[in-house]
N, C-alpha and C. Protein backbone atom coordinates (compact mmCIF):
# COMPACT_ATOMS: atom_id res chain seq x y z
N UNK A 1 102.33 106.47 103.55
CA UNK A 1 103.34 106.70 102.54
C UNK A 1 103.77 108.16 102.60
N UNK A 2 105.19 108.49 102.85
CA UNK A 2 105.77 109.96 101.85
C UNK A 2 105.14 110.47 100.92
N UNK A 3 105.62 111.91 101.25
CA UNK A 3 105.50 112.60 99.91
C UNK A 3 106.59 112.68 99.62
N UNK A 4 107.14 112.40 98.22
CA UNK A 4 108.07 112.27 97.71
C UNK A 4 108.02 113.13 96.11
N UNK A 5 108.87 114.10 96.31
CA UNK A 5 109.03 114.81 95.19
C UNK A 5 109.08 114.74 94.03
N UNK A 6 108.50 114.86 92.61
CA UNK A 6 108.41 114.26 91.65
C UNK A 6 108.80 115.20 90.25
N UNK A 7 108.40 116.37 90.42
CA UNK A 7 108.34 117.94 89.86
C UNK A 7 109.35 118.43 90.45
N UNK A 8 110.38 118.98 89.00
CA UNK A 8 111.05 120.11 89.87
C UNK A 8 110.77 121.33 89.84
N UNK A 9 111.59 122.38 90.39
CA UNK A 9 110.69 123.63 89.99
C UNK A 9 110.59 124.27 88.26
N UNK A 10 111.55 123.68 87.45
CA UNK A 10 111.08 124.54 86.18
C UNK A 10 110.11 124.11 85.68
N UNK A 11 109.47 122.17 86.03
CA UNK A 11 108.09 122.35 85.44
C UNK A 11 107.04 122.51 86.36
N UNK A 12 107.45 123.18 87.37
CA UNK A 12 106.40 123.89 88.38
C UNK A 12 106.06 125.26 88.03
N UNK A 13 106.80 125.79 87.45
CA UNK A 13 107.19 127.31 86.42
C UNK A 13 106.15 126.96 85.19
N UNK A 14 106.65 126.11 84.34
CA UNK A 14 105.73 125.95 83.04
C UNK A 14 104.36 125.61 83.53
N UNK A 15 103.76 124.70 84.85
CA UNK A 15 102.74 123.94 84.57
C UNK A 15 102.02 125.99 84.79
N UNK A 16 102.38 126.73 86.09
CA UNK A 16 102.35 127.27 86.21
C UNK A 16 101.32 128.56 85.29
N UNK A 17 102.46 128.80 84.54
CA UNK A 17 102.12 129.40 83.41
C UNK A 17 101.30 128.75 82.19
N UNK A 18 101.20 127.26 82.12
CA UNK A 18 100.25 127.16 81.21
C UNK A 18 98.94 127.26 81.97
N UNK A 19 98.62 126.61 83.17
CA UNK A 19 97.51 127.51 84.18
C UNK A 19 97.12 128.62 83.26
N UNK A 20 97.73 129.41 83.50
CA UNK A 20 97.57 130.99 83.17
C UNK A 20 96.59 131.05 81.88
N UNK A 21 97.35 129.88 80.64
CA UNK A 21 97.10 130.55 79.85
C UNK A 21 95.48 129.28 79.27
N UNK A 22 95.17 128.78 80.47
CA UNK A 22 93.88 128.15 80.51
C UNK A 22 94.22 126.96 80.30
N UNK A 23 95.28 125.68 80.67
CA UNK A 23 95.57 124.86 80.58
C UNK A 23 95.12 123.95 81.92
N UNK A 24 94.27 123.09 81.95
CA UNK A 24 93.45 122.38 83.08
C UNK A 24 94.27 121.63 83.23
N UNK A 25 94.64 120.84 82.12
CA UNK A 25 95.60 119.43 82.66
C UNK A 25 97.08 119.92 83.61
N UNK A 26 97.31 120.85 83.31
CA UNK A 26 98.43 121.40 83.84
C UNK A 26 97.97 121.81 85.56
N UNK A 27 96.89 122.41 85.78
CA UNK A 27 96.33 122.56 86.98
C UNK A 27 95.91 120.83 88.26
N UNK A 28 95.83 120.48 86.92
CA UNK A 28 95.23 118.74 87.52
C UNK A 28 97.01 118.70 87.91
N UNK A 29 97.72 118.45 87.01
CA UNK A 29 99.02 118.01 87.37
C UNK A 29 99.90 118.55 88.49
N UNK A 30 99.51 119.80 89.04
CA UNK A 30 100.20 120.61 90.10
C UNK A 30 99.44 119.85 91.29
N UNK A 31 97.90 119.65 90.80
CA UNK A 31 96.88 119.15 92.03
C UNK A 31 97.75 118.11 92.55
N UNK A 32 97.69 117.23 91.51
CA UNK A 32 98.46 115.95 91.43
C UNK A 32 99.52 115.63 92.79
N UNK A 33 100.41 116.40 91.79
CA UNK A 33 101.93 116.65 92.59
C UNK A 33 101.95 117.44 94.13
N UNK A 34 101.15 118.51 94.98
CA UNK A 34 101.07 119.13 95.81
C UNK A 34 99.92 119.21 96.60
N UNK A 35 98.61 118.07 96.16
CA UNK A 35 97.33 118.19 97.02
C UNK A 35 98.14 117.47 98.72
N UNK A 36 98.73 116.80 98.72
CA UNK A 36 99.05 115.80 99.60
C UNK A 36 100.08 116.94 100.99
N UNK A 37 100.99 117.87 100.01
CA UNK A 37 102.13 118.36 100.97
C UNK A 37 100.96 120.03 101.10
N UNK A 38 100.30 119.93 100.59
CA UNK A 38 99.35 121.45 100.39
C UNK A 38 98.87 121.25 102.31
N UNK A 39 98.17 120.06 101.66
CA UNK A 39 96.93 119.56 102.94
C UNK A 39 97.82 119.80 104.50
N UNK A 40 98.97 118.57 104.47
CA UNK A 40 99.40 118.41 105.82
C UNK A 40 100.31 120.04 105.96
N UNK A 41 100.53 121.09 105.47
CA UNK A 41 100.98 122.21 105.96
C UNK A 41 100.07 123.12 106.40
N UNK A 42 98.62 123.14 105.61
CA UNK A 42 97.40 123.48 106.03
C UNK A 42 97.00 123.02 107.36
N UNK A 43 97.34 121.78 107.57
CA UNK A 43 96.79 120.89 109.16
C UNK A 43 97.72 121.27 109.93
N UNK A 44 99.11 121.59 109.98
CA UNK A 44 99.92 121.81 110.68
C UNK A 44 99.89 123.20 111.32
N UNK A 45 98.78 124.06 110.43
CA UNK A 45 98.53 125.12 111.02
C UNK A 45 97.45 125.53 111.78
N UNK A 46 96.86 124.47 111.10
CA UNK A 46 94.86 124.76 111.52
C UNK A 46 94.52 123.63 112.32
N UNK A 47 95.25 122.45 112.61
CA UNK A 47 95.03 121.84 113.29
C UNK A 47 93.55 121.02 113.36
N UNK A 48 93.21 121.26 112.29
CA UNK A 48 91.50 120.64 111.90
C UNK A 48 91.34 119.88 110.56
N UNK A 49 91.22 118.93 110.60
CA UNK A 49 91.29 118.59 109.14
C UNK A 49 90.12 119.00 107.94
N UNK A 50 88.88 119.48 108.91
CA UNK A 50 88.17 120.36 107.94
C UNK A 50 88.45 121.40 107.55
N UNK A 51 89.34 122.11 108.19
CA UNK A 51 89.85 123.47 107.79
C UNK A 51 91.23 123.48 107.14
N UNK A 52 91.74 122.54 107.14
CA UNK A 52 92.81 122.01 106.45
C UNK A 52 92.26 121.60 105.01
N UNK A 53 91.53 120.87 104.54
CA UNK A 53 90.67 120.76 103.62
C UNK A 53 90.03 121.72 102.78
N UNK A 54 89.28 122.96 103.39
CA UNK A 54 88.67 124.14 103.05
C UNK A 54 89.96 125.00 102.68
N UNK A 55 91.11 124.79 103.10
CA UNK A 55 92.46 125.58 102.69
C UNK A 55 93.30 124.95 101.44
N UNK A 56 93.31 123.80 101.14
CA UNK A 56 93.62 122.77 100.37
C UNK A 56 93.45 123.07 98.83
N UNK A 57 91.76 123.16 99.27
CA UNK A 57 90.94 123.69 97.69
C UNK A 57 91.19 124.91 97.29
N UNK A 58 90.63 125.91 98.63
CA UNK A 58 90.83 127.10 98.19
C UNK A 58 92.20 127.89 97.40
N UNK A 59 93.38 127.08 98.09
CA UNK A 59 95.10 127.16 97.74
C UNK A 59 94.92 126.96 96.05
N UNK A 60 94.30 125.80 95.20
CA UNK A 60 94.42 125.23 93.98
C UNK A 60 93.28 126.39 93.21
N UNK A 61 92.55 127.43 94.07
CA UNK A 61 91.76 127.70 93.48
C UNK A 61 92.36 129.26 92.77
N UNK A 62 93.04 129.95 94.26
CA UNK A 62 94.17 130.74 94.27
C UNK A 62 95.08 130.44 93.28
N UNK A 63 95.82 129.15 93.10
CA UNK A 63 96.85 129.10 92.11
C UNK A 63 96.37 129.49 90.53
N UNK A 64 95.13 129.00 90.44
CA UNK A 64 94.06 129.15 89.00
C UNK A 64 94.30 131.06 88.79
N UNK A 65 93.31 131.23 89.92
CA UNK A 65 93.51 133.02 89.69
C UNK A 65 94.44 133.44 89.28
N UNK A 66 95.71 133.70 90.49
CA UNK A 66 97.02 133.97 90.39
C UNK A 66 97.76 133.21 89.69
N UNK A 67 97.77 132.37 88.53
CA UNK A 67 98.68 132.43 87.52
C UNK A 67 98.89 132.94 86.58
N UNK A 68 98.17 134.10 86.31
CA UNK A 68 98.48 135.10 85.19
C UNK A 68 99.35 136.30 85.41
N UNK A 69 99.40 136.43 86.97
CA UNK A 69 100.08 137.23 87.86
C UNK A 69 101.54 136.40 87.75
N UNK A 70 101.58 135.44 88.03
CA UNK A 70 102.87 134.54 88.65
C UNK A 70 104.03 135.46 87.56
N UNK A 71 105.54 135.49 88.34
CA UNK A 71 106.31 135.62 87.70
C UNK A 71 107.41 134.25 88.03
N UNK A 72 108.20 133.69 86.97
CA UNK A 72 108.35 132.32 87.55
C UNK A 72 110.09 133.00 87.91
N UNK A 73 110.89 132.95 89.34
CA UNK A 73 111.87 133.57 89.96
C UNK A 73 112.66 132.74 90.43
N UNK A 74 112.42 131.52 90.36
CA UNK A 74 113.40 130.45 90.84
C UNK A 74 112.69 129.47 91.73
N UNK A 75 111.54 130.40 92.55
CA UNK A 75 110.94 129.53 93.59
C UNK A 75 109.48 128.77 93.76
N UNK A 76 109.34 128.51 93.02
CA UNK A 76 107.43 128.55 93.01
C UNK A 76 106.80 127.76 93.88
N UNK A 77 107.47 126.79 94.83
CA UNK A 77 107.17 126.09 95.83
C UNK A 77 106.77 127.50 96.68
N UNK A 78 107.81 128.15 96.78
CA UNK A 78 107.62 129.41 97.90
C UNK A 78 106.30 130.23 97.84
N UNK A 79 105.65 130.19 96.48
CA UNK A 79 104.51 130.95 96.22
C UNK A 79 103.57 129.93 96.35
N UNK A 80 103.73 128.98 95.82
CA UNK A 80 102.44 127.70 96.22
C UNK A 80 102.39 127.67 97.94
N UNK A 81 103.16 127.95 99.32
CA UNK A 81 102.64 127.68 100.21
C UNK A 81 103.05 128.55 101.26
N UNK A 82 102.86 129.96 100.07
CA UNK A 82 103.09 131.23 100.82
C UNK A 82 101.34 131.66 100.77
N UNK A 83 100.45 131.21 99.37
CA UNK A 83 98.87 130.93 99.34
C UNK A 83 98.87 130.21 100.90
N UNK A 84 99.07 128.55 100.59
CA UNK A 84 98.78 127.91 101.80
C UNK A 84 99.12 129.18 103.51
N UNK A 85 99.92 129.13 103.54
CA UNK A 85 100.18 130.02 104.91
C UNK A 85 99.03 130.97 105.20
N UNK A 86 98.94 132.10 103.90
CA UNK A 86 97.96 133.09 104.37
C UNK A 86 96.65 132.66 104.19
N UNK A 87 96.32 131.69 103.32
CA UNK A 87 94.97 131.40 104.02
C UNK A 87 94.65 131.26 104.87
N UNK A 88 95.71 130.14 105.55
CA UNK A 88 95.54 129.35 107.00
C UNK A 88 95.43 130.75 107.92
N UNK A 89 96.31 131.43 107.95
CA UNK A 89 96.12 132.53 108.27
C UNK A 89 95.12 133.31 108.72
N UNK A 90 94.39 133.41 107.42
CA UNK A 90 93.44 133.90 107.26
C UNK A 90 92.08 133.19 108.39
N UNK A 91 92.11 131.92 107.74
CA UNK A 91 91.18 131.42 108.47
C UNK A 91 91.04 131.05 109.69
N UNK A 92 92.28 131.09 110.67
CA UNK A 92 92.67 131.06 111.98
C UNK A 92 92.11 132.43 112.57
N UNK A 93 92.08 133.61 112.07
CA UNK A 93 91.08 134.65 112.85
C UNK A 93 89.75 134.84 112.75
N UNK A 94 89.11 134.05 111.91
CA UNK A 94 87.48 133.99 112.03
C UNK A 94 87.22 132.45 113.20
């Protein structure tokens, strides 16, 4: 099956920010909506599905931290898998 878009970005902005302000269900709901397109951009880089996986979590764990930081600018897809990228990143030189 697709991933098929469900969220647009302004309640990618709010879930966002309620994150921030210690809102779990809102974190479940981003999980929700982006574990699926998180994963296969993670694999597309790492080419491992364990390390695609280990990037997956870590991305949702990142979004937790960094939502008190977030400023919401129009794009928040761009910041949800600008995390994904530099992890992968990251974890492609160890």
């Amino acid at each position: 099956m697709d991933y098929v878009r469900t969220m647009e970005d302004k309640d990618i902005d709010k879930c966002i920010i309620q994150i921030a302000e210690g809102d779990i269900t809102s974190l479940k709901r981003l999980y929700d909506e982006f574990r699926i397109p998180v994963y296969k951009f993670a694999l597309s880089i790492l080419k491992s599905h364990e390390a695609a996986e280990d990037v997956s979590q870590e991305t949702f764990v990142r979004i937790q931290i960094g939502a008190p930081k977030f400023q919401a600018r129009g794009n928040s897809r761009a910041w949800i898998f600008s995390i994904v990228r530099n992890l992968a990143i990251s974890q492609l030189r160890f």
